[in-house]
Protein backbone atom coordinates (compact mmCIF):
# COMPACT_ATOMS: atom_id res chain seq x y z
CA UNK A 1 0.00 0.00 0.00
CA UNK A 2 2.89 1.81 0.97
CA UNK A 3 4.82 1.33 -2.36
CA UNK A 4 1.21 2.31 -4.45
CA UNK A 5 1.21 5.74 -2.57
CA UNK A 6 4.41 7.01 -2.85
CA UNK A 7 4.30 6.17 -6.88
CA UNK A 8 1.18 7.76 -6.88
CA UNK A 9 2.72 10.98 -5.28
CA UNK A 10 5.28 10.53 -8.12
CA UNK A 11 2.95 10.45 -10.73
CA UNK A 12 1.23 13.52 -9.59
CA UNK A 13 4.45 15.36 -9.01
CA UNK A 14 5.63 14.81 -12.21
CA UNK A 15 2.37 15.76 -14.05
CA UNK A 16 2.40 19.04 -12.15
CA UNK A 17 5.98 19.54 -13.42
CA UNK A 18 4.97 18.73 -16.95
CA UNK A 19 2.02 21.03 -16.91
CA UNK A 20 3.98 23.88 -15.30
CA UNK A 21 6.60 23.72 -17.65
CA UNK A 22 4.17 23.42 -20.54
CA UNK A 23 3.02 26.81 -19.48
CA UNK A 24 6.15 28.02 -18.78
CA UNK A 25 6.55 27.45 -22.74
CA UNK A 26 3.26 28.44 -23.22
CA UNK A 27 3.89 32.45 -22.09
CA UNK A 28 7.43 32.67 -23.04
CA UNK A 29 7.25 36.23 -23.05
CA UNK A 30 5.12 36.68 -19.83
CA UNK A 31 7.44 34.35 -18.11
CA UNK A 32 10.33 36.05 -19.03
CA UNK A 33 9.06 39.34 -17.80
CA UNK A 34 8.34 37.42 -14.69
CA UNK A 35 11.89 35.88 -14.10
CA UNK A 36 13.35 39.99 -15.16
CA UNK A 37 13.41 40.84 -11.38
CA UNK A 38 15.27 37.63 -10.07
CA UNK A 39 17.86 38.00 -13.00
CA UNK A 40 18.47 41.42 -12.07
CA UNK A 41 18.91 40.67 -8.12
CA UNK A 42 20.80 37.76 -8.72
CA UNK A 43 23.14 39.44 -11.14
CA UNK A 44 23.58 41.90 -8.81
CA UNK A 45 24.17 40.11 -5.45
CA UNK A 46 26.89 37.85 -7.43
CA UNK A 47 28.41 40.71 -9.36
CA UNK A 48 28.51 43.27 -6.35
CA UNK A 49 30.15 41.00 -3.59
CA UNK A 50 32.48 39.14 -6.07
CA UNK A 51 33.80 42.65 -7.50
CA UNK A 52 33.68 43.89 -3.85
CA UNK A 53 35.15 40.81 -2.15
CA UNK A 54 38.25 41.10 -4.98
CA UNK A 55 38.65 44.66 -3.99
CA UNK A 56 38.81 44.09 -0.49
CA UNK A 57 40.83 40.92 -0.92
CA UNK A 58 43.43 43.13 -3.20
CA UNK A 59 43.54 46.02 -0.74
CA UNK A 60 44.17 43.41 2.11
CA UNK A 61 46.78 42.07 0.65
CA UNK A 62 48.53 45.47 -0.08
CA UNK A 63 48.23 46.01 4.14
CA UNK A 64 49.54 42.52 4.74
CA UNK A 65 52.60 43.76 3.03
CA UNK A 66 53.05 46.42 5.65
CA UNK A 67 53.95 43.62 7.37
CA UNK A 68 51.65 41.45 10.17
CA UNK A 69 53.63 41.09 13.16
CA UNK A 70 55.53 44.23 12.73
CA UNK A 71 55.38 47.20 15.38
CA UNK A 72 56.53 50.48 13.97
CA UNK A 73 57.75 52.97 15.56
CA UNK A 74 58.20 56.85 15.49
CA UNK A 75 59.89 58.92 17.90
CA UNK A 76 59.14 62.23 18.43
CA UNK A 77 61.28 62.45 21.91
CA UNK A 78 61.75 65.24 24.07
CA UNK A 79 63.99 68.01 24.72
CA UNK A 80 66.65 65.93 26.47
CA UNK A 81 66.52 63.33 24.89
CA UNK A 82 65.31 63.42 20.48
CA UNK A 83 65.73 59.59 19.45
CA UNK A 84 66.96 56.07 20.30
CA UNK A 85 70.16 55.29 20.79
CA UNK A 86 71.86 52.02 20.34
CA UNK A 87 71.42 50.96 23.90
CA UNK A 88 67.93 51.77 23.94
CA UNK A 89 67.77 49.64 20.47
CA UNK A 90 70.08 46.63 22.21
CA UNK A 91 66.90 46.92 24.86
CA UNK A 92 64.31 46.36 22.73
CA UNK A 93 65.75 43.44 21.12
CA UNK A 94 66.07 41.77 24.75
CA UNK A 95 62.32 41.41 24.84
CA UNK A 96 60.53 38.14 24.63
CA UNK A 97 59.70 37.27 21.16
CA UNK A 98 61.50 40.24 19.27
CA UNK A 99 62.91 38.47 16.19
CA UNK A 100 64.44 41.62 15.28
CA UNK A 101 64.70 45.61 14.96
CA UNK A 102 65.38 47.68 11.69
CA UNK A 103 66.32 51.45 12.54
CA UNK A 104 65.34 53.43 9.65
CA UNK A 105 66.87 57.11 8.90
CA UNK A 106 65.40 58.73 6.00
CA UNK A 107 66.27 61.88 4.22
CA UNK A 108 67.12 62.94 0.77
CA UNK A 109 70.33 63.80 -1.12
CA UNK A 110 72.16 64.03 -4.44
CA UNK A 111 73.33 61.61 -6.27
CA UNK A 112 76.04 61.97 -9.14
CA UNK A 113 77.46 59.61 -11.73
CA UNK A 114 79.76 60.21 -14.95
CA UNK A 115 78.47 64.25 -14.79
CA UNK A 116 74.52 63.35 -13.70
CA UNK A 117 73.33 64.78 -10.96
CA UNK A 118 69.70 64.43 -9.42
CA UNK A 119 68.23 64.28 -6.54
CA UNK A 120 67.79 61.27 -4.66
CA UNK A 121 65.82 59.88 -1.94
CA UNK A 122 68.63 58.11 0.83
CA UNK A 123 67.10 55.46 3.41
CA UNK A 124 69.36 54.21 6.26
CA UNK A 125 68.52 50.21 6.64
CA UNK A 126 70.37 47.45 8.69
CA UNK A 127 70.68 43.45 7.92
CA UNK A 128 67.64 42.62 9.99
CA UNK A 129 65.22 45.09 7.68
CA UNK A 130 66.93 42.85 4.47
CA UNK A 131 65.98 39.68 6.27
CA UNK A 132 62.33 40.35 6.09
CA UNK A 133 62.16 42.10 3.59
CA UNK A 134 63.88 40.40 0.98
CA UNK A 135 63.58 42.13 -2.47
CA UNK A 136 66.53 41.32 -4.27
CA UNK A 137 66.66 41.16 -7.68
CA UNK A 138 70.17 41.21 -8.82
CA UNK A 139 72.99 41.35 -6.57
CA UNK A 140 73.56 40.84 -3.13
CA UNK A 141 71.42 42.78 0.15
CA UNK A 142 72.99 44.81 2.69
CA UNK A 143 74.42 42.49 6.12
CA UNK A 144 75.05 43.60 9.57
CA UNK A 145 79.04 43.36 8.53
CA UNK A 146 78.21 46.66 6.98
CA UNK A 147 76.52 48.28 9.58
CA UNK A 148 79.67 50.24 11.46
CA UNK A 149 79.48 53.17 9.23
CA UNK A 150 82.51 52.75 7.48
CA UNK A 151 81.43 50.55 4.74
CA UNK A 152 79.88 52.40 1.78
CA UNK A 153 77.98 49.43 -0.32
CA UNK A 154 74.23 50.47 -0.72
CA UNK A 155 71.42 48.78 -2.61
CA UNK A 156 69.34 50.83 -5.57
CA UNK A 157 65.66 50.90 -6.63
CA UNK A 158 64.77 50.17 -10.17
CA UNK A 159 63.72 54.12 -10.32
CA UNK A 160 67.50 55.06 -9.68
CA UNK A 161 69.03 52.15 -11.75
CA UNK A 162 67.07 53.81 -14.92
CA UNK A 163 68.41 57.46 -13.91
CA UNK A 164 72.25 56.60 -13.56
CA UNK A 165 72.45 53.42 -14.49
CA UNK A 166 70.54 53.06 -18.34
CA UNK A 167 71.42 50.19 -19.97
CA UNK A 168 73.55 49.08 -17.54
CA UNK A 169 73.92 46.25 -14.98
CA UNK A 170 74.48 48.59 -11.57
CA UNK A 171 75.77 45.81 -9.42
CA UNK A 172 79.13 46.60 -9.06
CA UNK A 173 79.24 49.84 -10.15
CA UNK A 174 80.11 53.20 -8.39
CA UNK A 175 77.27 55.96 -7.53
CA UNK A 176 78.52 59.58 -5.29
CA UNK A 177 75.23 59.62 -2.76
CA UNK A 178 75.84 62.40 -0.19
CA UNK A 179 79.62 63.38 -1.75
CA UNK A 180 80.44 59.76 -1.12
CA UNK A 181 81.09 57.16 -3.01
CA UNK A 182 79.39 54.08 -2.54
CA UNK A 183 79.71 50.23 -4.31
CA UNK A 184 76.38 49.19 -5.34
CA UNK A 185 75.68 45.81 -4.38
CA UNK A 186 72.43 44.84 -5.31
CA UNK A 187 69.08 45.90 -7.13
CA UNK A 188 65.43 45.60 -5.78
CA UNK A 189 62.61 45.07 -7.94
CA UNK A 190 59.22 47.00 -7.45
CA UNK A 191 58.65 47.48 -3.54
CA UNK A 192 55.21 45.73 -2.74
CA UNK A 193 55.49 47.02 0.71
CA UNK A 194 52.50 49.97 1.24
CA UNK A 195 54.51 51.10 4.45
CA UNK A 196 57.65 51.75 2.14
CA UNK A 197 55.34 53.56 -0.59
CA UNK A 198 53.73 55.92 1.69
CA UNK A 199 56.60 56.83 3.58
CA UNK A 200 59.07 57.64 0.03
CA UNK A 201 58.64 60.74 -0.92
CA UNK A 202 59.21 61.03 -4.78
CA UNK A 203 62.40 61.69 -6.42
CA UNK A 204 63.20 61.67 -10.10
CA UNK A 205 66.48 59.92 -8.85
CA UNK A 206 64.66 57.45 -7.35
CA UNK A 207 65.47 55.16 -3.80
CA UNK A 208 69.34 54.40 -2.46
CA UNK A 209 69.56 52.25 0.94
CA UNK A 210 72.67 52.38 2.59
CA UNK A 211 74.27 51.34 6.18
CA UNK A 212 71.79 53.40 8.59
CA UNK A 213 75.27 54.56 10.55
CA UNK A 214 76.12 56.00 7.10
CA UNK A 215 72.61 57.75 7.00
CA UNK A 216 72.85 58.92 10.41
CA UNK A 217 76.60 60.54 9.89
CA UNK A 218 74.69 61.83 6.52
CA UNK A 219 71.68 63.94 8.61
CA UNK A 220 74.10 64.94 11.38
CA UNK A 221 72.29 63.23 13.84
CA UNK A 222 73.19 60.43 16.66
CA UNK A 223 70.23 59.43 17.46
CA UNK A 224 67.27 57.14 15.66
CA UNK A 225 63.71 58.31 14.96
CA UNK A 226 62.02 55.77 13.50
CA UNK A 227 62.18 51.54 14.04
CA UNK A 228 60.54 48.64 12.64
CA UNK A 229 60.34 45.88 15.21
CA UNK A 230 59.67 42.29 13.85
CA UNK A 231 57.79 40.17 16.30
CA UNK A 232 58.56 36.19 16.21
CA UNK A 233 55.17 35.04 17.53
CA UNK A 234 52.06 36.95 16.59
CA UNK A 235 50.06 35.47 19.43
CA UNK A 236 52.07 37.82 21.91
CA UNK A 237 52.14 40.88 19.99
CA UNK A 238 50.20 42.57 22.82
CA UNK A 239 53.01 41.55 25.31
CA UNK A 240 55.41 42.64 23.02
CA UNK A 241 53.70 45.49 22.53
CA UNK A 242 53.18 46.14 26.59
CA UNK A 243 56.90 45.46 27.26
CA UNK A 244 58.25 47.82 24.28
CA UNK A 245 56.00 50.87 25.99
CA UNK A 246 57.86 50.02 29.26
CA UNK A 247 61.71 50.23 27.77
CA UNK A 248 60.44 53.08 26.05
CA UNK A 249 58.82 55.07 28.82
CA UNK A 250 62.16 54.38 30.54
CA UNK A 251 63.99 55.94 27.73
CA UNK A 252 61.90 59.18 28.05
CA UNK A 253 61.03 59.47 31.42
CA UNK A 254 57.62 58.31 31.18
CA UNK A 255 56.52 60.77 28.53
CA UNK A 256 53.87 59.18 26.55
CA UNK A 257 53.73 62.25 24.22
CA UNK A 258 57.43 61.49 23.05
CA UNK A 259 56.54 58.13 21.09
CA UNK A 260 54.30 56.30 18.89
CA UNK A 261 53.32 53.15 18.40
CA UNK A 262 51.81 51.60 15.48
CA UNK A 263 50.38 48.43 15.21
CA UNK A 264 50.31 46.26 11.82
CA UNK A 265 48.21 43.38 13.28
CA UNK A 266 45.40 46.16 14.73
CA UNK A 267 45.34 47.79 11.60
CA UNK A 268 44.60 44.25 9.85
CA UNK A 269 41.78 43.71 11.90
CA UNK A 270 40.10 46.45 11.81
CA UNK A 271 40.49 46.33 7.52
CA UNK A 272 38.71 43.24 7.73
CA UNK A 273 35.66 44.45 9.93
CA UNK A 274 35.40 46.75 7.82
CA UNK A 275 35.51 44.28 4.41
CA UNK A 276 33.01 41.86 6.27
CA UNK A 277 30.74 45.45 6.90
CA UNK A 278 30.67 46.10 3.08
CA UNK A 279 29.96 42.54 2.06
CA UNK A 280 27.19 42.48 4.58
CA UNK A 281 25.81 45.97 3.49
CA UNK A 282 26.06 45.16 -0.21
CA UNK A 283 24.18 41.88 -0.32
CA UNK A 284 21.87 43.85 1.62
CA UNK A 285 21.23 46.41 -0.78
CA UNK A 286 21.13 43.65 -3.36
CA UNK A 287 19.05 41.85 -1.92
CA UNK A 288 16.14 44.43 -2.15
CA UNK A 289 16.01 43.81 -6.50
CA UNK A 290 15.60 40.06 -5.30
CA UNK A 291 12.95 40.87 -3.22
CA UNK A 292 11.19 43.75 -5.76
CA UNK A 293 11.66 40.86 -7.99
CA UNK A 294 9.68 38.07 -5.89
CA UNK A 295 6.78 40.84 -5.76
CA UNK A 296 6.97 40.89 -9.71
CA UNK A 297 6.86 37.09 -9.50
CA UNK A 298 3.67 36.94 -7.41
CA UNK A 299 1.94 39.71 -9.46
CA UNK A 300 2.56 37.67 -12.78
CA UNK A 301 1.06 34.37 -11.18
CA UNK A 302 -1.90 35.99 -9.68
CA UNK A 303 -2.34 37.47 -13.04
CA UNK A 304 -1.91 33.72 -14.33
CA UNK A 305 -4.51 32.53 -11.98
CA UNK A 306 -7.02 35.25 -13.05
CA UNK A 307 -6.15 34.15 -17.01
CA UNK A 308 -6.75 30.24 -16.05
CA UNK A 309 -9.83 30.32 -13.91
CA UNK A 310 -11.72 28.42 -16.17
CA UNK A 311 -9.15 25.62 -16.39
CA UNK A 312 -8.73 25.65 -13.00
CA UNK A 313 -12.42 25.06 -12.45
CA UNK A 314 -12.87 22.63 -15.30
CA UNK A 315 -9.81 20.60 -13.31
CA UNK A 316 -12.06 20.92 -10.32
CA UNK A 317 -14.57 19.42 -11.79
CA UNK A 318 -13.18 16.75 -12.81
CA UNK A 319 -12.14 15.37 -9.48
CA UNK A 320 -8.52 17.14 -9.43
CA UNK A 321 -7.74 17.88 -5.18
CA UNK A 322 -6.99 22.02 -4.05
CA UNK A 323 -3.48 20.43 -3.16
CA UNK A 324 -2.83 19.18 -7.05
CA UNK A 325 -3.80 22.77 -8.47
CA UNK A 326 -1.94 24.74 -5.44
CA UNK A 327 1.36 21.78 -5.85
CA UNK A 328 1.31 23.00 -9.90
CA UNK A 329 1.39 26.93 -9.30
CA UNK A 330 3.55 26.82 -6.31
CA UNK A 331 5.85 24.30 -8.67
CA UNK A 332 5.70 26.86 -11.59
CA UNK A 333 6.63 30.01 -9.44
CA UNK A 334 9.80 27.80 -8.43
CA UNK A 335 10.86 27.12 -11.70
CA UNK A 336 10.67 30.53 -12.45
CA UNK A 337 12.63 31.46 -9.52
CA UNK A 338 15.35 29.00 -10.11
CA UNK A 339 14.85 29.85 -13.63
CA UNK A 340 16.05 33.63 -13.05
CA UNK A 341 18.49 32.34 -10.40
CA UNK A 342 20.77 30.10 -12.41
CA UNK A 343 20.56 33.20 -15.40
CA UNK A 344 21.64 35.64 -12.78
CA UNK A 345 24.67 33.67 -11.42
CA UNK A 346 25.86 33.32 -15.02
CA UNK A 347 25.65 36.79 -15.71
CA UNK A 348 26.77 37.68 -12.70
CA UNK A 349 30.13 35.90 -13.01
CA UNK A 350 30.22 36.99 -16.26
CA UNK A 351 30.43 40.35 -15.11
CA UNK A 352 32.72 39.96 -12.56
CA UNK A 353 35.22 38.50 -14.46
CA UNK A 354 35.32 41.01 -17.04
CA UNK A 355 35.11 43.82 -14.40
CA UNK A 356 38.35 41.79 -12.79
CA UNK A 357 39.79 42.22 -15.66
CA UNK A 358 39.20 45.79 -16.54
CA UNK A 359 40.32 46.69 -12.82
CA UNK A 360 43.18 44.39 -12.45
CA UNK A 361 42.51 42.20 -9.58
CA UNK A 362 41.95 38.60 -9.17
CA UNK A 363 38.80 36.99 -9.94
CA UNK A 364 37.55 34.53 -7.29
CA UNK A 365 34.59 33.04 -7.17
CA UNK A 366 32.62 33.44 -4.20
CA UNK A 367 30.66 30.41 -3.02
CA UNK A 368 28.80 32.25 -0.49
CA UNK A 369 27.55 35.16 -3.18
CA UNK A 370 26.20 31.79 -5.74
CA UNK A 371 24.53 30.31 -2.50
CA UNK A 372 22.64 33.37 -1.56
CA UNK A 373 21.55 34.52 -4.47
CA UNK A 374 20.00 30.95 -5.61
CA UNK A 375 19.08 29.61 -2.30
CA UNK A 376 17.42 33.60 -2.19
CA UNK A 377 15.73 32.82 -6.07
CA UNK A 378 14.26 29.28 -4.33
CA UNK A 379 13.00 31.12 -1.13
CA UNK A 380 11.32 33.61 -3.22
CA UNK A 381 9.36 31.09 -5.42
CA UNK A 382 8.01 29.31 -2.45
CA UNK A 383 7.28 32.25 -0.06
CA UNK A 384 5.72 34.86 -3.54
CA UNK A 385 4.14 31.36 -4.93
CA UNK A 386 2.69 30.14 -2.11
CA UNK A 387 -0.20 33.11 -2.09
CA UNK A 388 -1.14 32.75 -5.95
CA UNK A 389 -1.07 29.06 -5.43
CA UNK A 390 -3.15 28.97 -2.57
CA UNK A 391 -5.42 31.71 -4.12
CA UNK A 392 -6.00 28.80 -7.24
CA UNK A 393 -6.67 25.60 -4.95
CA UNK A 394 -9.51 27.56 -3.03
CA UNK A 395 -11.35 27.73 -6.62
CA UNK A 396 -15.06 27.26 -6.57
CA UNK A 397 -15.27 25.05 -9.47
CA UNK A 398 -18.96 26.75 -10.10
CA UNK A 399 -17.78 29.90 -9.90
CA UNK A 400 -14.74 29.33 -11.84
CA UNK A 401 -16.83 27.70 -14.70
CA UNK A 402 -18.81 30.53 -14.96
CA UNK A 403 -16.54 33.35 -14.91
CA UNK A 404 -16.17 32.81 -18.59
């Protein structure tokens, strides 16, 4: 008996497909009009969060470069005392889980090869900032052999390479920075470090980094204003962070107006609140042409129930159950749904590729954006179908036999 009733259900499942599809077919043009809204919606939920997720993902990637686990910072000191000295920097790399400290000393110069002359921008560096941040492309780095300020070997930017250098392999060569003349040792490719971009300023003559003793004899100064502090374990960059304000507070007589403190890992987290924000507030916004597009759907099959009364009647009459006629409208307002749906994701990707490739990021494709949009498409048929399809199965057959 069992077996009888569940192929039964069958049967009448799939003639309510059939038939819904056969209208489907039937209004081609109504039906399209119908599925408009849930194309639109869906193309834009996929579209918007992909494009906006690549963005964001692009943009995060760019921070990550300034380096997570990395503490810099600037020193603005006080009247007794203006910067760190080398015992305040041997201090600092005592602390628990300090992998290692890169002074920097930045200023700008001119630099002078076989009668050209142009300014140049002149960053003091030690071995440890090399170490992490490895951007050799031909040649050697600076080591912490040439740190005592009597070694004058620097590494070049691409940028200064093309100004003195055209044509030429550098490495090896001679370039005057600062009336001295310095070996060039190595070349760096294109500096994918954000920190390092904002904080160049621009120079035709583009980037030298030399021995920060060298940069520091170069300014006039003893003392160091700025440091980049690479933290071994992530996990206690808060006690690192806790212990560094302590040595420094020492250093300055507890003046917390005489340093700063900047925080790679912080700034991390708080970009990606921010990129889960957006995504959230653009499927929202999205969402809303999904929604305007379910109303659309449940005007067109109330429309379709007003056009079909007298079949619906006639079906009535002939013995067919309110749960058959309701089971064939609510199926038809699915397929239109998940019609629309499956359209939209295509077109959505479609246009997020192409918009990847216009703007130059990576195109990824976002599970999450395909599951809400269709699983939104499905929800939409059921919950906008479910009041035409009721509206149908409560039919008076009379009534409905009459109406034409």
């Amino acid at each position: 008996h069992n077996i009888f009733t569940i192929r039964s259900n069958m049967d009448i499942l799939k003639q309510s497909i059939g038939m819904s599809m056969q209208n489907i077919k039937g209004n081609k043009m109504r039906s399209f009009l119908t599925t408009l809204g849930i194309i639109i919606g869906v193309t834009a939920v996929i579209a918007l969060i992909t494009i906006v997720q690549g963005v964001s993902d692009n943009v995060m990637g760019q921070f990550e470069n300034l380096g997570a686990g990395k503490l810099v910072v600037s020193i603005t000191g006080t009247s007794l005392k203006t910067g760190l000295s080398d015992s305040d920097i041997a201090k600092i790399e005592a602390i628990d889980n300090v992998a290692g400290v890169s002074p920097t000393v930045s200023t700008t110069s001119k630099g002078a090869r076989n009668g050209e002359v142009d300014d140049i921008n002149v960053e003091g560096k030690n071995g440890t900032y090399f170490l992490n941040n490895n951007n050799i492309i031909s040649g050697r780095a600076l080591t912490h052999a040439e740190m005592a300020g009597d070694v004058y070997t620097c590494v070049i930017d691409k940028d200064c390479a093309k100004r003195f250098f055209f044509g030429e392999n550098p490495v090896g060569k001679k370039l005057k920075v600062g009336g001295y003349t310095y070996t060039v040792v190595g070349l760096e490719g294109d500096d994918a470090n954000l920190m390092s971009t904002m904080m160049t300023t621009s120079s035709d003559g583009g980037t030298v980094k030399i021995p920060y003793k060298n940069a520091l004899k170069m300014t006039g100064s003893a003392n160091i204003n700025s440091i980049e502090i690479y933290i071994g374990d992530t996990q206690f960059s808060d006690q690192v962070t806790n212990d560094l304000k302590k040595v420094l507070n020492q250093a300055f007589n507890d003046k917390d107006d005489s340093y700063s403190i900047f925080n790679m890992d912080s700034l991390l987290d708080t970009m990606r609140s921010m990129q889960n924000m957006m995504t959230t507030m653009l499927a929202g916004i999205a969402s809303i042409a999904l929604l305007v597009g379910g109303i659309g759907i449940m005007n067109m099959m109330l429309v379709s129930v007003t056009e079909r009364t007298r079949e619906i009647g006639l079906r009535k009459a002939l013995g067919a159950e309110p749960k058959r006629i309701q089971m064939q409208f609510l199926i038809e307002s699915i397929f239109l749904s998940m019609i629309g749906g499956i359209i939209g994701v295509g077109l959505g990707l479609l246009i997020s590729y192409v918009a990847a490739v216009l703007i130059k990021i990576d195109f990824v494709i976002q599970p999450g954006a395909i599951i809400l949009g269709v699983g939104f498409s499905a929800a939409i048929g059921i919950i906008f179908g479910w009041v035409p399809a009721r509206k149908a199965s409560e039919l008076n057959p009379i009534d409905a036999l009459r109406s034409e």
